[in-house]
PDB file of N, CA and C in Angstrom:
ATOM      1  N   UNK A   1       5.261 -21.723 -22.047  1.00  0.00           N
ATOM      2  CA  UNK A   1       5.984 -20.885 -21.123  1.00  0.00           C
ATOM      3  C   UNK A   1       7.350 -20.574 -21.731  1.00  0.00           C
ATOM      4  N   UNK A   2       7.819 -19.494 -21.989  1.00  0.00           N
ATOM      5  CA  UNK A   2       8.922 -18.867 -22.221  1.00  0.00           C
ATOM      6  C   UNK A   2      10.067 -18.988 -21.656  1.00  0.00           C
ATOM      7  N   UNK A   3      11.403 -19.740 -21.640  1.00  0.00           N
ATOM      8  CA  UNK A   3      12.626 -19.702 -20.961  1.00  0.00           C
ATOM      9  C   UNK A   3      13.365 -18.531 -21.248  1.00  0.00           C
ATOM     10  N   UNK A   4      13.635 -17.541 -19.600  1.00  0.00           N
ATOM     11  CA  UNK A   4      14.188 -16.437 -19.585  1.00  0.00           C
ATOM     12  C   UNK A   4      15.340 -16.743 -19.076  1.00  0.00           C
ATOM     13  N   UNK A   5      16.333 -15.621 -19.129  1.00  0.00           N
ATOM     14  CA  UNK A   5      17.389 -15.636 -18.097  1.00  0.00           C
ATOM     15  C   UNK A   5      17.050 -15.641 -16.709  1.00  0.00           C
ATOM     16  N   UNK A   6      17.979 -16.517 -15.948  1.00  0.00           N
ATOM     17  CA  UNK A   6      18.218 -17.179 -14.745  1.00  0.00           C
ATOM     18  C   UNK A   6      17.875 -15.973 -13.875  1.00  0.00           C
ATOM     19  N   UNK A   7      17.091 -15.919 -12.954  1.00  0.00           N
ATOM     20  CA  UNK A   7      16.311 -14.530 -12.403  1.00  0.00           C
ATOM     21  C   UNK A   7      15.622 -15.148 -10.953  1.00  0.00           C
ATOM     22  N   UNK A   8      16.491 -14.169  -9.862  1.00  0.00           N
ATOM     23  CA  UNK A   8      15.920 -14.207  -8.442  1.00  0.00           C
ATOM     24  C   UNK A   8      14.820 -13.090  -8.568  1.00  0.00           C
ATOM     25  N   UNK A   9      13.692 -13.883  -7.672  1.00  0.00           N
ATOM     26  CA  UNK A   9      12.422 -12.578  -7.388  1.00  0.00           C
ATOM     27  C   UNK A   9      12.179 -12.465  -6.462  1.00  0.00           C
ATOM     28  N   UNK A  10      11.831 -11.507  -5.407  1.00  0.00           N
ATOM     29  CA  UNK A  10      12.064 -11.333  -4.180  1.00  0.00           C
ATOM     30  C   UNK A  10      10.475 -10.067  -3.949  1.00  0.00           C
ATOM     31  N   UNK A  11       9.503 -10.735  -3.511  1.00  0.00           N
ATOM     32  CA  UNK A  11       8.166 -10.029  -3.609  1.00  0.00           C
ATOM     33  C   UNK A  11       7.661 -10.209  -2.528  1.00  0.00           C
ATOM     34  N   UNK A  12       6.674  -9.244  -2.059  1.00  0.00           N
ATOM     35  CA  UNK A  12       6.084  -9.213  -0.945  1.00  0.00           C
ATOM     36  C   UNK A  12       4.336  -8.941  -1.572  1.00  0.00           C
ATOM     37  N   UNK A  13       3.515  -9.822  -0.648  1.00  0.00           N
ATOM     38  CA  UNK A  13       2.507  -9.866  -1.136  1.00  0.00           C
ATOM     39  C   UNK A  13       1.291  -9.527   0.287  1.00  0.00           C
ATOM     40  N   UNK A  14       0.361  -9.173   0.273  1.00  0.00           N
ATOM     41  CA  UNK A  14      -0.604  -9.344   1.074  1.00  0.00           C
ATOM     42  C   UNK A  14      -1.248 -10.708   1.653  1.00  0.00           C
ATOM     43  N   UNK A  15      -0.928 -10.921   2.695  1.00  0.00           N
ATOM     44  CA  UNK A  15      -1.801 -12.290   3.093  1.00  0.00           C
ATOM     45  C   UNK A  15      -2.853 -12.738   3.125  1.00  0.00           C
ATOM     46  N   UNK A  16      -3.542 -11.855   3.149  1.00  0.00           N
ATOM     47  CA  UNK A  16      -5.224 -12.006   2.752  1.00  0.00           C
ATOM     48  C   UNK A  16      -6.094 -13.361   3.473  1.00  0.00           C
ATOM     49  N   UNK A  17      -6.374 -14.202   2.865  1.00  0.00           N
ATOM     50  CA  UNK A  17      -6.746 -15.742   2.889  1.00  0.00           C
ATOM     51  C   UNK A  17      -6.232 -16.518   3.275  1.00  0.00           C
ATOM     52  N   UNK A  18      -4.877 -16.511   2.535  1.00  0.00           N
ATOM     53  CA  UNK A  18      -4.173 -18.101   1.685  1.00  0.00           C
ATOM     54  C   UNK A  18      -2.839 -17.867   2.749  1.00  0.00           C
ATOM     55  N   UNK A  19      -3.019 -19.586   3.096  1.00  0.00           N
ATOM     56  CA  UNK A  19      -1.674 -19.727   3.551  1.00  0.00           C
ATOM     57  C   UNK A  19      -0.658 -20.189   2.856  1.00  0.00           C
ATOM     58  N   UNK A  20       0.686 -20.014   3.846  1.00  0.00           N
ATOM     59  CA  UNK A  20       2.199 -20.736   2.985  1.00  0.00           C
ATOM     60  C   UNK A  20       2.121 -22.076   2.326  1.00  0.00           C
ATOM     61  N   UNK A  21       1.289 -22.483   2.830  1.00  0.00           N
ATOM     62  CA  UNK A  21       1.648 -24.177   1.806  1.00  0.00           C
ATOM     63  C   UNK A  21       1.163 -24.197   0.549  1.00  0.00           C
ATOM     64  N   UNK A  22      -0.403 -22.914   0.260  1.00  0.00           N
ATOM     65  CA  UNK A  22      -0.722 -22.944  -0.981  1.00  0.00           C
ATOM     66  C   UNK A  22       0.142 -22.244  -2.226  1.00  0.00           C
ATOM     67  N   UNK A  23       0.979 -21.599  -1.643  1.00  0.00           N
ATOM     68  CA  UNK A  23       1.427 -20.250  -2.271  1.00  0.00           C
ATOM     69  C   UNK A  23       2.663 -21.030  -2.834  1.00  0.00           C
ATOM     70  N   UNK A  24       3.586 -22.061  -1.867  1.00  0.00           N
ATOM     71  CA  UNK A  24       4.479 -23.234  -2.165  1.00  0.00           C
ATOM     72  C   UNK A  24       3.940 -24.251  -3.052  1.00  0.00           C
ATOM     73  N   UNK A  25       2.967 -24.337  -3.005  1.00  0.00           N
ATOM     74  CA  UNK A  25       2.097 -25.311  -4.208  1.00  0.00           C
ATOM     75  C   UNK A  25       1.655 -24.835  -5.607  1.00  0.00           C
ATOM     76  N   UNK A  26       1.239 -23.770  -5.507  1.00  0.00           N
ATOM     77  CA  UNK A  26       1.580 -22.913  -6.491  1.00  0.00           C
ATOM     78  C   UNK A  26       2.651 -22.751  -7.447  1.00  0.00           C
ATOM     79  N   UNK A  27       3.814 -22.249  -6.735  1.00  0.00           N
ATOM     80  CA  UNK A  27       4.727 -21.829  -7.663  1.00  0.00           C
ATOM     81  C   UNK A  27       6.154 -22.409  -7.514  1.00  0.00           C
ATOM     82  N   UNK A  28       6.187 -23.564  -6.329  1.00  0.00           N
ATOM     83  CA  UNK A  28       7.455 -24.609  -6.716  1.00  0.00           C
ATOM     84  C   UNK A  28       7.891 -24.901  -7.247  1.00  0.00           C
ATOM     85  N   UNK A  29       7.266 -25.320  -8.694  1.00  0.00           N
ATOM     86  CA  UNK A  29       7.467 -26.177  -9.687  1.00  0.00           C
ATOM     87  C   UNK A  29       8.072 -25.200 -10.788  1.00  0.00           C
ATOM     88  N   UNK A  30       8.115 -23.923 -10.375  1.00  0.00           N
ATOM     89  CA  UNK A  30       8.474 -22.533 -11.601  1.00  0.00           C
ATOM     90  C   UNK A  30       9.734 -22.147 -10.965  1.00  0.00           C
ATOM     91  N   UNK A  31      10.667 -23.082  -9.973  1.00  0.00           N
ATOM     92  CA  UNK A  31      12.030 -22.839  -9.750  1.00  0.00           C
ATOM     93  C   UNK A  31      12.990 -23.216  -8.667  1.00  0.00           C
ATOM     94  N   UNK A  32      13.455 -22.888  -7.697  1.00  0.00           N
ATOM     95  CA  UNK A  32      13.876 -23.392  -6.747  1.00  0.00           C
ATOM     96  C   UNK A  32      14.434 -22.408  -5.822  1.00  0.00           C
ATOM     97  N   UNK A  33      15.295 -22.773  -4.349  1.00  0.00           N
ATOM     98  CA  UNK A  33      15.740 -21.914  -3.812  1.00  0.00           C
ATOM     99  C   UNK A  33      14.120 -21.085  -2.917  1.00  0.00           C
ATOM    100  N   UNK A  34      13.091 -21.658  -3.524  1.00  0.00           N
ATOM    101  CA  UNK A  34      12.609 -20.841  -2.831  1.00  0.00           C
ATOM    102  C   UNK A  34      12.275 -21.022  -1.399  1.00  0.00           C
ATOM    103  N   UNK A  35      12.113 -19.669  -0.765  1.00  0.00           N
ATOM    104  CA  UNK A  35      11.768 -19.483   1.079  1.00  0.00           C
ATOM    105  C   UNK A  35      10.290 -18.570   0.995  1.00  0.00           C
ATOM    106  N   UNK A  36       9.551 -18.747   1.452  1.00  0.00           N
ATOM    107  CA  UNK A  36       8.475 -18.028   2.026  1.00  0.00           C
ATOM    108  C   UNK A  36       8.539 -17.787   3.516  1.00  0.00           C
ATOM    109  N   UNK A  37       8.762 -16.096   3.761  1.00  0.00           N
ATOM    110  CA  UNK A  37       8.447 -15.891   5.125  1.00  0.00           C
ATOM    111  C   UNK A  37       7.156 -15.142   5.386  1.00  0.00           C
ATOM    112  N   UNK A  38       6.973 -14.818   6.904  1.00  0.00           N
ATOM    113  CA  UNK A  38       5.765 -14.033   7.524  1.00  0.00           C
ATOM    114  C   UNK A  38       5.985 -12.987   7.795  1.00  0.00           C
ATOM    115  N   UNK A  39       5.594 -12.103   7.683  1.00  0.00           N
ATOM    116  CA  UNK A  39       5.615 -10.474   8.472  1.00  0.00           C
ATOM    117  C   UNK A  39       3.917  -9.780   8.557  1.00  0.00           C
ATOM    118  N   UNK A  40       3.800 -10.066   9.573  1.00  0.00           N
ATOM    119  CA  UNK A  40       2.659  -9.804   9.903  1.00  0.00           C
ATOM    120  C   UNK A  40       1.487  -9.711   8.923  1.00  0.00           C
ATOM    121  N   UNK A  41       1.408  -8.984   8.325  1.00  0.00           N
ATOM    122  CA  UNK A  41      -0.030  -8.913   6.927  1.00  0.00           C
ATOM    123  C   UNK A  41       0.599  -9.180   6.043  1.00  0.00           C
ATOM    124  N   UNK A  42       1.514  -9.970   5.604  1.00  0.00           N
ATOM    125  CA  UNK A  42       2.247  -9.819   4.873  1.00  0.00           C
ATOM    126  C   UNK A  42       3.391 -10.905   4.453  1.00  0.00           C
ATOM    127  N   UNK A  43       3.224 -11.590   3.140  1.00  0.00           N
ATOM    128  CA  UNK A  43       4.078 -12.988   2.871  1.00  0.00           C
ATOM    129  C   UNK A  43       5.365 -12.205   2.246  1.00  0.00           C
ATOM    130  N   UNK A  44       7.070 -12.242   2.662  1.00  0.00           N
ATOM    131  CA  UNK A  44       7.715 -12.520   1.940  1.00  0.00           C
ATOM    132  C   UNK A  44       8.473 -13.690   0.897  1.00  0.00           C
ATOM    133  N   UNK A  45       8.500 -13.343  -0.618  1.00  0.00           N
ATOM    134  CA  UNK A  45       8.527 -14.801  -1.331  1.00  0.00           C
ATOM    135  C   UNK A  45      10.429 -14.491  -1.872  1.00  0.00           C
ATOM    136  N   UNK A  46      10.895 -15.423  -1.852  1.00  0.00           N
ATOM    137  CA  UNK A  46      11.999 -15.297  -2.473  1.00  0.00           C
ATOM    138  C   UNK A  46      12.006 -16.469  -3.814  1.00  0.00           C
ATOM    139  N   UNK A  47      12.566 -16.797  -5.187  1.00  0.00           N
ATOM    140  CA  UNK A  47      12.830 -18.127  -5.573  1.00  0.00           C
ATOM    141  C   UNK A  47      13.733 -17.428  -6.719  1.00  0.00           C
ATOM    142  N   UNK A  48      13.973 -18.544  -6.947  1.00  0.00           N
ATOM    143  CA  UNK A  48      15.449 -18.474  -8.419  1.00  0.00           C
ATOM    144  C   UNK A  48      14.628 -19.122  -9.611  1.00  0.00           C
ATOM    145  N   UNK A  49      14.258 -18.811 -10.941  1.00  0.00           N
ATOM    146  CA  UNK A  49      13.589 -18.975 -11.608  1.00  0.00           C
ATOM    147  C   UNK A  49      14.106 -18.556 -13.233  1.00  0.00           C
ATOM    148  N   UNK A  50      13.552 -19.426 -13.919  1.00  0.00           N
ATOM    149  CA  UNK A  50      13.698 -19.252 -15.435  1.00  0.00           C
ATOM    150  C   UNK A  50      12.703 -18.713 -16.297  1.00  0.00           C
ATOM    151  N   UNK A  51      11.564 -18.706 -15.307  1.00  0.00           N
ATOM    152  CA  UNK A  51      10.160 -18.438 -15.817  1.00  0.00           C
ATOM    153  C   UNK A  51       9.647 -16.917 -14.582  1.00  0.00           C
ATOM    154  N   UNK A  52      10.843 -16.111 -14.852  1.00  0.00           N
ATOM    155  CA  UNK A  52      10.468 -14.958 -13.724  1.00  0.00           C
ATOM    156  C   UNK A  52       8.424 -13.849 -13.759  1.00  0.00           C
ATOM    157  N   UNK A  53       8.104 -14.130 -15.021  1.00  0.00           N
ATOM    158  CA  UNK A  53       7.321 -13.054 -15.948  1.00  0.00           C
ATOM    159  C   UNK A  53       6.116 -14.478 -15.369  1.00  0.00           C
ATOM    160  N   UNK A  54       5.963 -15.649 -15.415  1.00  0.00           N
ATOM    161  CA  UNK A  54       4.959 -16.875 -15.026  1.00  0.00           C
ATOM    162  C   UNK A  54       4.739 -16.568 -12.942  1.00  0.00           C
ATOM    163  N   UNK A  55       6.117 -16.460 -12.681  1.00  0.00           N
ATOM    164  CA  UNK A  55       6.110 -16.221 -10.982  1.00  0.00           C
ATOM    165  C   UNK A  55       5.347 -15.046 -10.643  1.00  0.00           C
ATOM    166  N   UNK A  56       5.808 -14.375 -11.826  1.00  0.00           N
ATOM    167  CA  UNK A  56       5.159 -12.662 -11.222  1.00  0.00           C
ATOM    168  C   UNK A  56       2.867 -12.842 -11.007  1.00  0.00           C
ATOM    169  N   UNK A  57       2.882 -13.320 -12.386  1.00  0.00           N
ATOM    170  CA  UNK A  57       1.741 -13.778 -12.831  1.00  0.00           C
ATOM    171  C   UNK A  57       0.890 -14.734 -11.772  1.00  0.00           C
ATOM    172  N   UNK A  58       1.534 -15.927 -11.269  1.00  0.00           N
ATOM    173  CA  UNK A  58       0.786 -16.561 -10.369  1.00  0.00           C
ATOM    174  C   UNK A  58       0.814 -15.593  -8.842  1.00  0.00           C
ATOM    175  N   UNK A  59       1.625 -14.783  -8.614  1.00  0.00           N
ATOM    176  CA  UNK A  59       1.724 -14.308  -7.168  1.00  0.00           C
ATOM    177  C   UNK A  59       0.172 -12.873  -7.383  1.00  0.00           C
ATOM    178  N   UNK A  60       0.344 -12.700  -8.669  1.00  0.00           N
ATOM    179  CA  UNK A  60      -0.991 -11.722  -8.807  1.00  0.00           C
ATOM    180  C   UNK A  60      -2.164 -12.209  -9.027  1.00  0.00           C
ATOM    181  N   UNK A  61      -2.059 -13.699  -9.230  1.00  0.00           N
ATOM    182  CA  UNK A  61      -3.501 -14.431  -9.147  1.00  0.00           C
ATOM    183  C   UNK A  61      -3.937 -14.664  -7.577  1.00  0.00           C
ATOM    184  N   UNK A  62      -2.737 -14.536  -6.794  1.00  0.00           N
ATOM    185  CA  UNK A  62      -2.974 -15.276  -5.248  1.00  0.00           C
ATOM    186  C   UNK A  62      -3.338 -13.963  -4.314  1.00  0.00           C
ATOM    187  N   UNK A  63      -2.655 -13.136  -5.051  1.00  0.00           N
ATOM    188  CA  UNK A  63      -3.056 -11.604  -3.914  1.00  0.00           C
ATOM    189  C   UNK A  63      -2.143 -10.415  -4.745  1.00  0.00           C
ATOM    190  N   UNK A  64      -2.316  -9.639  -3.585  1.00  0.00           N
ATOM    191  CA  UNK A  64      -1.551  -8.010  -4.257  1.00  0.00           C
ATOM    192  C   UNK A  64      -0.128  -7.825  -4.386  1.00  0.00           C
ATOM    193  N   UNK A  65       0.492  -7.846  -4.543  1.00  0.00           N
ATOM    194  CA  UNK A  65       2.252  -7.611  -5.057  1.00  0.00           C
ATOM    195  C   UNK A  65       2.291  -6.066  -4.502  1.00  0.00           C
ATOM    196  N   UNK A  66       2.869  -5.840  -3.516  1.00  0.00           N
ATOM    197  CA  UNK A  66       3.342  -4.569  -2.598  1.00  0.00           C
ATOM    198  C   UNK A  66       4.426  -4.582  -2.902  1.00  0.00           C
ATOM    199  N   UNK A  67       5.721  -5.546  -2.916  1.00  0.00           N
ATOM    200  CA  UNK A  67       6.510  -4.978  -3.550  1.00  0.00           C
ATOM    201  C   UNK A  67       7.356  -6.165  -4.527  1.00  0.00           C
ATOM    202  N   UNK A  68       8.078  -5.743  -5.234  1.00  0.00           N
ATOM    203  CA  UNK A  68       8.899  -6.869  -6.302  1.00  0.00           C
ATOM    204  C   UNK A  68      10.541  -6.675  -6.782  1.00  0.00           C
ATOM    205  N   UNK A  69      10.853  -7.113  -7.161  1.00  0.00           N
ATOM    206  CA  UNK A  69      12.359  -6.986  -7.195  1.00  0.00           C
ATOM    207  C   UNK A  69      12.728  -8.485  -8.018  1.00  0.00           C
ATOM    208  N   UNK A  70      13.089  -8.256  -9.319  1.00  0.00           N
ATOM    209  CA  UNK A  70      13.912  -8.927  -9.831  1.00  0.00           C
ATOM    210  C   UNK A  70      15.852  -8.789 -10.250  1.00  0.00           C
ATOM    211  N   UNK A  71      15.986  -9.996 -10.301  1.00  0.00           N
ATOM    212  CA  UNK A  71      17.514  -9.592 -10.418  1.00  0.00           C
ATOM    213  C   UNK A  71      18.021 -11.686 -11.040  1.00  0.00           C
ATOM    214  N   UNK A  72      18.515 -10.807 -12.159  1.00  0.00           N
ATOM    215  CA  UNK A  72      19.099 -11.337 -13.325  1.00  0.00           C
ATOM    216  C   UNK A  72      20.420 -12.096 -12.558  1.00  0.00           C
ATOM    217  N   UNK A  73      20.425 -13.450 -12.676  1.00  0.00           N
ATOM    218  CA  UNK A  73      21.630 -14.035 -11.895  1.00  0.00           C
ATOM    219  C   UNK A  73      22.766 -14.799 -13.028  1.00  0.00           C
ATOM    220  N   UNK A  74      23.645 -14.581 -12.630  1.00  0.00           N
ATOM    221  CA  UNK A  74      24.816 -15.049 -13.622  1.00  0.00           C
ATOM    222  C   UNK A  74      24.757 -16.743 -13.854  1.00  0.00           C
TER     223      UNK A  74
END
């Protein structure tokens, strides 16, 4: 796994199946800060990460990425 610059990701995914605890089991361990909320069909993910390009990757193994937003943190 590649160490990137320090990078918040802020994605919204389809809920499909899978609930919040798997999605936290998943990708905990790739940073911190993170919150998972609900919106109806729909998981918002937030986390602070070094491995932003690994987060993107597991959230497209779990479901669809509707929307994404990275941002490079000082």
């Amino acid at each position: 796994m590649k160490l990137m610059k320090y990078t918040e990701i802020e994605a919204i995914i389809l809920k499909k199946e899978i609930k919040k605890k798997e999605i936290e089991e998943r990708i905990k361990e790739l940073g911190n800060s993170l919150v998972i909320g609900e919106i109806k069909d729909y998981y918002k993910i937030h986390i602070h990460t070094n491995y932003p390009e690994k987060v993107i990757e597991e959230l497209k193994k779990i479901s669809e990425i509707v929307d994404l937003k990275k941002t490079p943190l000082p």
